[in-house]
Protein backbone atom coordinates (compact mmCIF):
# COMPACT_ATOMS: atom_id res chain seq x y z
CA UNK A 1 0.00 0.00 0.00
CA UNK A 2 1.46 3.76 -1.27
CA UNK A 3 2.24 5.39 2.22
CA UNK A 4 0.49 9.00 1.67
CA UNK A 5 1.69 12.23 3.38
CA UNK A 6 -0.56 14.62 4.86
CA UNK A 7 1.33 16.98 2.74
CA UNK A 8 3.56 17.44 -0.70
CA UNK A 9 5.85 20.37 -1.02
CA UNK A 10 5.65 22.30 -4.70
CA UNK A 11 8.77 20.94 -5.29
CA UNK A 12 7.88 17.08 -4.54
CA UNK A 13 4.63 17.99 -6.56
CA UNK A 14 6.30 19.67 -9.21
CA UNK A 15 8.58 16.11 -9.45
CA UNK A 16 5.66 13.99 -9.38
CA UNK A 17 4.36 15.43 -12.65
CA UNK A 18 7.59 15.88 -14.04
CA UNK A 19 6.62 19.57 -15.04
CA UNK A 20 8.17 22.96 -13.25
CA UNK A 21 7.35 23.92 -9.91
CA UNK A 22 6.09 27.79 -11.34
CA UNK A 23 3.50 25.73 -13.68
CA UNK A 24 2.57 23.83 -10.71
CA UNK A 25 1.93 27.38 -9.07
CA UNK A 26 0.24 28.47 -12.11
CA UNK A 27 -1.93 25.90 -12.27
CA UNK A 28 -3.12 26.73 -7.94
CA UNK A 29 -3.53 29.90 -8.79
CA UNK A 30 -5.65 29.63 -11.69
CA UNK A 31 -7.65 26.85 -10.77
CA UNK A 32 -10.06 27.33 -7.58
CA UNK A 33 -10.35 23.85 -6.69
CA UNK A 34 -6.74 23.30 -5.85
CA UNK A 35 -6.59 24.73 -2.36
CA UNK A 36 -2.76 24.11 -0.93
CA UNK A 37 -2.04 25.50 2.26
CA UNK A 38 1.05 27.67 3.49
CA UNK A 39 3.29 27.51 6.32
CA UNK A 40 5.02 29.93 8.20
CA UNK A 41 6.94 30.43 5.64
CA UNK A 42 4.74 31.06 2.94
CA UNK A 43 5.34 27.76 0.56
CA UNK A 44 2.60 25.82 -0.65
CA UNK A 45 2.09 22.50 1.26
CA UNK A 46 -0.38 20.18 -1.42
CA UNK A 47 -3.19 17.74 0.51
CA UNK A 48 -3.72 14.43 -1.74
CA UNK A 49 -7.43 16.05 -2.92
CA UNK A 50 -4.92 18.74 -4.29
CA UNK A 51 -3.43 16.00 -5.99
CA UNK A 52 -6.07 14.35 -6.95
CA UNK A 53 -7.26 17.92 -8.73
CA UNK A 54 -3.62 18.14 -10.22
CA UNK A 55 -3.63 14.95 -12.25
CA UNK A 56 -7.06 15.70 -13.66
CA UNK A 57 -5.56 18.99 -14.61
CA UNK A 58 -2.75 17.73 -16.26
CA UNK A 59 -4.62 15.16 -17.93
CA UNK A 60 -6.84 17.80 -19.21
CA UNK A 61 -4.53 20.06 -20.29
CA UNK A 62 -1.37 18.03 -21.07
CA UNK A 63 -2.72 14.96 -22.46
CA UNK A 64 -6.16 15.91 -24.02
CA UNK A 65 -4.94 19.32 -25.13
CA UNK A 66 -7.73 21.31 -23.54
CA UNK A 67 -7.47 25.01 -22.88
CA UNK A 68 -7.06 26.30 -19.42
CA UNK A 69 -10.39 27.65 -19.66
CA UNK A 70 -11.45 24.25 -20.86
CA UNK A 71 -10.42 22.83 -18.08
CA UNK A 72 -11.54 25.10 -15.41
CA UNK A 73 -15.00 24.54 -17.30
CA UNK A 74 -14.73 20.94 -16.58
CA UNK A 75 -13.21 21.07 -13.56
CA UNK A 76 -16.17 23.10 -12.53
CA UNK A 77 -19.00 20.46 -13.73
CA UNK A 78 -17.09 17.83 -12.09
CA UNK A 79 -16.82 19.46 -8.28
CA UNK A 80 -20.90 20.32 -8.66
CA UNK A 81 -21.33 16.07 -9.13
CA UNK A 82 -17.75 13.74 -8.39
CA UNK A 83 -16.93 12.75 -11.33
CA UNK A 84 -16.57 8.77 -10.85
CA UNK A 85 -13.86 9.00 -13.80
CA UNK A 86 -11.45 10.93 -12.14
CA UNK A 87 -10.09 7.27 -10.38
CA UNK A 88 -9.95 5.77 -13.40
CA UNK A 89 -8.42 8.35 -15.09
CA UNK A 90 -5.55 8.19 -12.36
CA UNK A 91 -5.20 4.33 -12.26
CA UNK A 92 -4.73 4.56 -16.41
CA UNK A 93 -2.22 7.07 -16.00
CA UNK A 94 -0.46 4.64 -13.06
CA UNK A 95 -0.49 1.86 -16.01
CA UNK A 96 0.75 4.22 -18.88
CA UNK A 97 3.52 5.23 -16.51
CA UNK A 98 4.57 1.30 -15.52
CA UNK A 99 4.17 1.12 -19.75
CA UNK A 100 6.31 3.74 -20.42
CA UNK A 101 8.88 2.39 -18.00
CA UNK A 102 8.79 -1.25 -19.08
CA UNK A 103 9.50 0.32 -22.64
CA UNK A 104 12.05 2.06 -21.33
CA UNK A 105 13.75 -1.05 -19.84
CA UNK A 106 13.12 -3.05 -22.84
CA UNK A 107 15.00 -0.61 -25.22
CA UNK A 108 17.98 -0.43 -22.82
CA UNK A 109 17.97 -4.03 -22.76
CA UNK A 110 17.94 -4.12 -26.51
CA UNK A 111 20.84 -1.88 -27.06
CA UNK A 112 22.85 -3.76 -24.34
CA UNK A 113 22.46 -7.08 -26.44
CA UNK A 114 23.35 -5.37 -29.89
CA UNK A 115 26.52 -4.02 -28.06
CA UNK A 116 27.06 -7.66 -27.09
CA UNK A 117 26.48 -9.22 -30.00
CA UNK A 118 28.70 -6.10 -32.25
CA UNK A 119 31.84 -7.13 -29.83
């Protein structure tokens, strides 16, 4: 079982979406729904609902090219009724990622037998 923190820092967010930390404050700023709070200090601190919001943003926007206006749109409808999509969006996304790493493995396994096989 993932162990969840209570919170994320921008920067661990920021990581986790593999995007930069000023588009991760972009996106709380312009988006209502994402609520992070601040310490002392003034830095964002991200709840897992924030993060739950934050995928479905970046699916929105990144993946299915919708405009930020779009997407606050939809955002909007969703929060009036939970959207039951918004888990399977994430657990796709979990499965694209394993995908894309598995890929990944494959091709550096492939390019360490040609180098075997060249020598």
């Amino acid at each position: 079982m993932e162990n969840l923190k209570t919170y994320y820092s921008i920067g661990e967010v920021a990581e986790m979406f593999q995007v930069n930390v000023s588009l991760i404050r972009y996106w709380s700023n312009t988006f209502k729904q994402i609520q992070p709070h601040t310490n002392k200090k003034g830095n964002r601190l991200f709840t897992p609902k924030d993060l739950e919001t934050l995928k479905l943003v970046y699916h929105l926007v990144k993946e299915k090219g919708m405009t930020l206006k779009g997407a606050q749109l939809k955002l909007k409808e969703q929060y009036q009724g939970e959207d039951p999509n918004i888990e399977v969006i994430s657990r796709l996304l979990k499965i694209k990622e394993q995908l894309v790493d598995l890929r990944e493995q494959l091709d550096k396994k492939d390019s360490n037998d040609q180098n075997t096989t060249d020598n």
